[in-house]
C-alpha atoms as a PDB file:
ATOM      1  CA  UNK A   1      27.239  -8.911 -40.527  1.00  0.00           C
ATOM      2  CA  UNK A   2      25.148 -12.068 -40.181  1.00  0.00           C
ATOM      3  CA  UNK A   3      26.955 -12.382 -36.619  1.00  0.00           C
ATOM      4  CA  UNK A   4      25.866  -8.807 -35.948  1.00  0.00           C
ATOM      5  CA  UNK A   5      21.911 -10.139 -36.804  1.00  0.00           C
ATOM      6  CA  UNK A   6      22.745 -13.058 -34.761  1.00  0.00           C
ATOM      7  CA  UNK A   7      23.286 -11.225 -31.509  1.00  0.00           C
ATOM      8  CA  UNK A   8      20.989  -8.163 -32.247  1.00  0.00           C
ATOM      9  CA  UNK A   9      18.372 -11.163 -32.443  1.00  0.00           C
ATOM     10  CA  UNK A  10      19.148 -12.601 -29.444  1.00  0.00           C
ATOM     11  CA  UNK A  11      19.434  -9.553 -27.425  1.00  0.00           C
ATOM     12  CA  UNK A  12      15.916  -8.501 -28.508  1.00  0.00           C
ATOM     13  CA  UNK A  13      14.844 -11.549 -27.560  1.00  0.00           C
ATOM     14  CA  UNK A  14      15.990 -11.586 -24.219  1.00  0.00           C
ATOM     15  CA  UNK A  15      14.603  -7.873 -23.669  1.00  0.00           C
ATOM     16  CA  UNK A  16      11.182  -9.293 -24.699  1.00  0.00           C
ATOM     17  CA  UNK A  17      11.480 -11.815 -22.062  1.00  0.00           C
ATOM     18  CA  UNK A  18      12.929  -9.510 -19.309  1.00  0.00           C
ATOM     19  CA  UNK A  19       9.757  -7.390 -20.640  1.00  0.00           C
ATOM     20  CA  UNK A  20       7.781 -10.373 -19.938  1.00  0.00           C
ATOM     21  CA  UNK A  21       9.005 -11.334 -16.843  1.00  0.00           C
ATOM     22  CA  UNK A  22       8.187  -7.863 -15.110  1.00  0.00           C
ATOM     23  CA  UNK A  23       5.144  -7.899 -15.848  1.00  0.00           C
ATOM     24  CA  UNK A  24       4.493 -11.416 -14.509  1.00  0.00           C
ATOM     25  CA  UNK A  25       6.436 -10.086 -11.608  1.00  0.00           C
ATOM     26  CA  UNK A  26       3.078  -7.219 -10.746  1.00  0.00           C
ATOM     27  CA  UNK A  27       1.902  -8.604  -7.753  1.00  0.00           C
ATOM     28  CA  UNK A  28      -1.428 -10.872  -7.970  1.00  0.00           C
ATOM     29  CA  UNK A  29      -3.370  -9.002  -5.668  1.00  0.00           C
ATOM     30  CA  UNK A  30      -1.929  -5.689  -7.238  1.00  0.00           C
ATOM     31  CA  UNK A  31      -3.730  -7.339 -10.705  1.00  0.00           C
ATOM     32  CA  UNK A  32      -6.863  -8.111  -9.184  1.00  0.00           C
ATOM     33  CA  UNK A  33      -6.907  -4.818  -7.309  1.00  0.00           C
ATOM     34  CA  UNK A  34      -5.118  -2.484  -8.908  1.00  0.00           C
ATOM     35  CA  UNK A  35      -7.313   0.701  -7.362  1.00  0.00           C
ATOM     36  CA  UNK A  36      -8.341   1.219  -3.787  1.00  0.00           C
ATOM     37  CA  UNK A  37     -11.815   0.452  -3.912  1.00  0.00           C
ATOM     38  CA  UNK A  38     -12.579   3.887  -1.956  1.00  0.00           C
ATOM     39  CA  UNK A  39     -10.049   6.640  -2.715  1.00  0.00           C
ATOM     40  CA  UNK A  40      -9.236   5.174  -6.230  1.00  0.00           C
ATOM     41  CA  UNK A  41      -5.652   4.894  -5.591  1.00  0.00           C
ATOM     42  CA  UNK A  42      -3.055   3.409  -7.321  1.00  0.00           C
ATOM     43  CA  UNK A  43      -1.677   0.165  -5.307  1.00  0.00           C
ATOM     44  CA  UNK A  44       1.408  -0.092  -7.683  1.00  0.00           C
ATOM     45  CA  UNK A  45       2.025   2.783  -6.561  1.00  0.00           C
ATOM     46  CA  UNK A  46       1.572   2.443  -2.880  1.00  0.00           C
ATOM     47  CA  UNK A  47       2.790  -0.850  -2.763  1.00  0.00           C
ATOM     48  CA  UNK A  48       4.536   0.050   0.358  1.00  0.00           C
ATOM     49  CA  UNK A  49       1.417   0.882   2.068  1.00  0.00           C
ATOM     50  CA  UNK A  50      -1.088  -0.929   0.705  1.00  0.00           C
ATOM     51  CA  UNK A  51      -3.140  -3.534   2.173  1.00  0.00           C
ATOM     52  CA  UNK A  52      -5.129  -6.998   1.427  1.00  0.00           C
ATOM     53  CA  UNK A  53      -8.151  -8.298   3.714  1.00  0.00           C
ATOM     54  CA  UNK A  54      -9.583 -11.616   2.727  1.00  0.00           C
ATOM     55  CA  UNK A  55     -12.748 -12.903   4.250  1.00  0.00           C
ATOM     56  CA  UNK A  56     -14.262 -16.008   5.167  1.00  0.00           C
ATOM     57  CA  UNK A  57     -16.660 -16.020   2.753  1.00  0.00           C
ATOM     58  CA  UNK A  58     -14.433 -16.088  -0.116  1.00  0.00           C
ATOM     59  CA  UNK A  59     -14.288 -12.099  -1.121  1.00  0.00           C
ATOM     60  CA  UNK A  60     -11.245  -9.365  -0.466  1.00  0.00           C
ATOM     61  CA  UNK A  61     -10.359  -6.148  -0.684  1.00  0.00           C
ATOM     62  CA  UNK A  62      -7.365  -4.680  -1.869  1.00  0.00           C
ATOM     63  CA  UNK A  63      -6.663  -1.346  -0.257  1.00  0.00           C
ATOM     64  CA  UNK A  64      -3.832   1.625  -0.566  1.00  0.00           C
ATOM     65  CA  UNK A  65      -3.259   1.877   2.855  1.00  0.00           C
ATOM     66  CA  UNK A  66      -4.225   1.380   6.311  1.00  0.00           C
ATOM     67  CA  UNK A  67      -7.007   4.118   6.642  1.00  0.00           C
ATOM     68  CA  UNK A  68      -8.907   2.499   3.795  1.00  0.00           C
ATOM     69  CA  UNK A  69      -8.790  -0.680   5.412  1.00  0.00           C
ATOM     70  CA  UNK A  70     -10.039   0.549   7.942  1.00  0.00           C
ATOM     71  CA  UNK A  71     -13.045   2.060   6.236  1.00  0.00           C
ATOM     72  CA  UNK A  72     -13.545  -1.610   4.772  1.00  0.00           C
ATOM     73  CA  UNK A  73     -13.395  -3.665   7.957  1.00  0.00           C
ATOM     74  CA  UNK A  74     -16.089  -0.931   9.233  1.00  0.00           C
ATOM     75  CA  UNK A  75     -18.051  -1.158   6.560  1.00  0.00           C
ATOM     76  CA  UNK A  76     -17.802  -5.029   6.378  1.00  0.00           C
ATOM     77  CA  UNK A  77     -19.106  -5.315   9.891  1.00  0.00           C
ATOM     78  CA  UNK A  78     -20.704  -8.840   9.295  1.00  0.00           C
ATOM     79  CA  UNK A  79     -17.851 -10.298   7.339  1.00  0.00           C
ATOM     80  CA  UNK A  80     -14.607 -12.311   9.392  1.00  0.00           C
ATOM     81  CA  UNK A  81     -11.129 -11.815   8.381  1.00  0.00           C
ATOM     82  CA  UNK A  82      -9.349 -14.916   7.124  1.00  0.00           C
ATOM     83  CA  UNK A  83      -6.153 -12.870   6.493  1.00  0.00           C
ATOM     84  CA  UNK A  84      -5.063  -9.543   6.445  1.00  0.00           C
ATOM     85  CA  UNK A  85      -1.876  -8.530   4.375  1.00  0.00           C
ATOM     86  CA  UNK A  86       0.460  -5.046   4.327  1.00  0.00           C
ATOM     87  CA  UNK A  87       3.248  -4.272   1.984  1.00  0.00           C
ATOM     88  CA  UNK A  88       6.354  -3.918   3.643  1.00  0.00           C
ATOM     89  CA  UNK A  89       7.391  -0.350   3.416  1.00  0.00           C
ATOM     90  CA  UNK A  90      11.000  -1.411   1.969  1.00  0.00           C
ATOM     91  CA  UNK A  91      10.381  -4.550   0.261  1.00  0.00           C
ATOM     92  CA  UNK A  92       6.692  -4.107  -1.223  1.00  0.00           C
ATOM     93  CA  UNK A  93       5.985  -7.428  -0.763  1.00  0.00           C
ATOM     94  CA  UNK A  94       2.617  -9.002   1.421  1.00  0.00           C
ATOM     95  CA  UNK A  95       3.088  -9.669   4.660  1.00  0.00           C
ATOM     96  CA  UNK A  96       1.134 -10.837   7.388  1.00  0.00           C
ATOM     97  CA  UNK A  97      -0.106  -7.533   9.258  1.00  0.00           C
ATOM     98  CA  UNK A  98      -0.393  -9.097  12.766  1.00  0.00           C
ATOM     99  CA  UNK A  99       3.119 -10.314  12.505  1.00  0.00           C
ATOM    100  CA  UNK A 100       4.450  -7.180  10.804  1.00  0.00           C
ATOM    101  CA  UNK A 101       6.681  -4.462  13.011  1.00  0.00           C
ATOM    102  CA  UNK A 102       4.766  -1.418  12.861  1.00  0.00           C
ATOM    103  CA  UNK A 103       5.459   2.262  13.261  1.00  0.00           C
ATOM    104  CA  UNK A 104       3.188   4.541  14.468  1.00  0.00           C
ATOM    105  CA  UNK A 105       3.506   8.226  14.023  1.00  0.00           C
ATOM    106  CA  UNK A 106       7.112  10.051  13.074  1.00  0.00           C
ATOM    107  CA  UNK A 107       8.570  12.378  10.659  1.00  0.00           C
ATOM    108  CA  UNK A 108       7.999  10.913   6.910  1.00  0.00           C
ATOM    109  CA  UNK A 109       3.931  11.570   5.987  1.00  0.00           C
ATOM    110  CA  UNK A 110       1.786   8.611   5.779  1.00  0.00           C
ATOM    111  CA  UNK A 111      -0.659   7.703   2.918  1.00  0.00           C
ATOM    112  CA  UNK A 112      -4.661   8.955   3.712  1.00  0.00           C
ATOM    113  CA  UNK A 113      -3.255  10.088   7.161  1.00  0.00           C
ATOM    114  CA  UNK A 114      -1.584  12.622   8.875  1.00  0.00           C
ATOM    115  CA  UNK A 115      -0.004  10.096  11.520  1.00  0.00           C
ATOM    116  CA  UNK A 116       1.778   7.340   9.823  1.00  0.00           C
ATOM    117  CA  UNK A 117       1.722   3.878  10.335  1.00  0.00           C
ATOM    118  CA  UNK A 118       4.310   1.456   8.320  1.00  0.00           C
ATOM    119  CA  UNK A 119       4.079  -1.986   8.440  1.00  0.00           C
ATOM    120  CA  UNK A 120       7.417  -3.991   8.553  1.00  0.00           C
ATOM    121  CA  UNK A 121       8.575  -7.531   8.410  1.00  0.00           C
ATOM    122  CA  UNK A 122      11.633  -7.428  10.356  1.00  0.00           C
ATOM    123  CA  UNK A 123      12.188  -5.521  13.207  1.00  0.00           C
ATOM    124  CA  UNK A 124      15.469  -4.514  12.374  1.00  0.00           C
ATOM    125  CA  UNK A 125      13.705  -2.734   9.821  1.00  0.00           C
ATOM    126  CA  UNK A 126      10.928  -1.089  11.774  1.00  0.00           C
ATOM    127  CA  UNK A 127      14.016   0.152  14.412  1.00  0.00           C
ATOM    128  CA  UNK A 128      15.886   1.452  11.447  1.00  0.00           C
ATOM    129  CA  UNK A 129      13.362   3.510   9.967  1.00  0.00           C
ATOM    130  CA  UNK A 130      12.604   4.842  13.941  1.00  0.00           C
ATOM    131  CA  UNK A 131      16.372   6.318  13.939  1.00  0.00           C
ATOM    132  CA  UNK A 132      15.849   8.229  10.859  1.00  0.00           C
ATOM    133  CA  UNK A 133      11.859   8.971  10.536  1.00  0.00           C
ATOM    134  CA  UNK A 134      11.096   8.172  14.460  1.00  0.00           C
ATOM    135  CA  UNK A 135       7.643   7.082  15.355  1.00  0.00           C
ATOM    136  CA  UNK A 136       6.608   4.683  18.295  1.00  0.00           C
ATOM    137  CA  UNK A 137       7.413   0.491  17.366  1.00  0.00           C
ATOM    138  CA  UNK A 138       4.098  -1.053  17.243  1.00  0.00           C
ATOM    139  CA  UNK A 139       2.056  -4.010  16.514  1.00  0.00           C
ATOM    140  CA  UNK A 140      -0.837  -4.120  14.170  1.00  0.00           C
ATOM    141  CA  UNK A 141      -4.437  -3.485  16.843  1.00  0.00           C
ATOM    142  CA  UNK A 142      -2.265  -0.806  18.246  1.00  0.00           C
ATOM    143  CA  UNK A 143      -2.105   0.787  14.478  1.00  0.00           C
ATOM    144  CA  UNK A 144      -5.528  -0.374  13.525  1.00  0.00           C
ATOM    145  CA  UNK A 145      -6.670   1.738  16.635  1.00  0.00           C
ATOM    146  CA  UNK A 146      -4.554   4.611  15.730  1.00  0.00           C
ATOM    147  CA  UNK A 147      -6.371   4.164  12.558  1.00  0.00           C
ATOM    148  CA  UNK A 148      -9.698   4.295  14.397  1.00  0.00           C
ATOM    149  CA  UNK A 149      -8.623   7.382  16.283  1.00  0.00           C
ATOM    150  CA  UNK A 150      -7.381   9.253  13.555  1.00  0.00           C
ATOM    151  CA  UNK A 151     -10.384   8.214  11.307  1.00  0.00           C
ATOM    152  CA  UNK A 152     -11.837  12.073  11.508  1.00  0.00           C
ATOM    153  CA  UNK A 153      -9.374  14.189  11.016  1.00  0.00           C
ATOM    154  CA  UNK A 154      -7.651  12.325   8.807  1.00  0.00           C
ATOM    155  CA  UNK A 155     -11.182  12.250   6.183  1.00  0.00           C
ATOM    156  CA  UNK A 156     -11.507  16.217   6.713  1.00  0.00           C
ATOM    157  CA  UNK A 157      -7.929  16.215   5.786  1.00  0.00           C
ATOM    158  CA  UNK A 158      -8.525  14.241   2.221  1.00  0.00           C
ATOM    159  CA  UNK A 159     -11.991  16.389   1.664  1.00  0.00           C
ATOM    160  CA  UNK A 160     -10.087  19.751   1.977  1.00  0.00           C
ATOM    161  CA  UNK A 161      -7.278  18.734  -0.080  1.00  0.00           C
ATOM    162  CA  UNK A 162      -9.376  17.269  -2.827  1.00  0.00           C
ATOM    163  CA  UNK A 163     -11.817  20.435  -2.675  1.00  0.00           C
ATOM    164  CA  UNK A 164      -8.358  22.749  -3.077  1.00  0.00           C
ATOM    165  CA  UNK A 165      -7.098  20.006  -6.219  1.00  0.00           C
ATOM    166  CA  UNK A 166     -10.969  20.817  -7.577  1.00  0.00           C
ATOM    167  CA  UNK A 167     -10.941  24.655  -7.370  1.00  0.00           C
ATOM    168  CA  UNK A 168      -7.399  24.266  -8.430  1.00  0.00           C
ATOM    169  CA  UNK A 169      -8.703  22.547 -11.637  1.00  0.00           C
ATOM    170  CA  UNK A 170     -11.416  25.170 -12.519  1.00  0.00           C
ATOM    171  CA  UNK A 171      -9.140  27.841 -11.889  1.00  0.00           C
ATOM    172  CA  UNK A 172      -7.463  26.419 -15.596  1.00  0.00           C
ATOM    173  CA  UNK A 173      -9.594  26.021 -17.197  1.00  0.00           C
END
């Protein structure tokens, strides 16, 4: 019995830890943004998507995805990018977006868009996903201006789907 205490002990205690651990795992910029700061997203969530600008003068942004960056770097007209970081659609983790392998367009639906663009930091990667998803390999002005170009249709896209959530939502109630 005592043995039985012993282990039960020490098996909690390493749960704790693993507990622990994943947390201290969450991503630092996922802590210090965990919300788009204009759609209200959750970058957990989107960790595949989501993006980090830092500027210059100190500040940053943590966004969901590429379309929201792009609303920042519009609206942040006077501010220069130091660095600009994606989540790699497999891995999750930062990388730099002008070095990441991005597709452009393709089967699987983007996030705030209806033409997707996934950031990847191995091309290998990027072609894989192509076979299955397709899209058009890309680099990141080429899905920063697909951003751009989409920037309309894509917003009246997100107002008519959160007007049908809204009149969803008072059709409960």
């Amino acid at each position: 019995m005592p043995r039985l205490r012993i282990f039960s002990g020490i098996f909690m205690a390493m749960v704790i830890f693993a507990g622990t651990a994943a947390l201290a795992q969450k991503a630092a910029d996922i802590q210090q943004h965990p919300n788009c700061k204009y759609c209200g997203m959750d970058r957990e969530k989107f960790a595949h998507s989501r993006m980090l600008i830092s500027y210059e003068d100190g500040t940053a942004t943590g966004t969901c995805s590429i379309h929201c960056l792009g609303l920042d770097l519009s609206l942040s007209i006077d501010k220069t990018p130091k660095a600009i970081q994606v989540g790699d659609f497999n891995t999750k983790n930062l990388t730099d977006a002008e070095k990441a392998f991005w597709v452009i367009g393709g089967k699987k639906p983007g996030v705030m868009t209806k033409r997707a663009k996934w950031a990847f930091e191995k091309k290998a990667d990027a072609e894989s996903f192509i076979k299955e998803n397709e899209g058009q390999l890309g680099v990141f002005d080429a899905a920063i201006k697909a951003t751009y170009e989409d920037m309309y249709e894509d917003t009246k896209m997100i107002r008519e789907r959160r007007a049908k959530k809204r009149m969803m939502k008072q059709e409960h109630k």
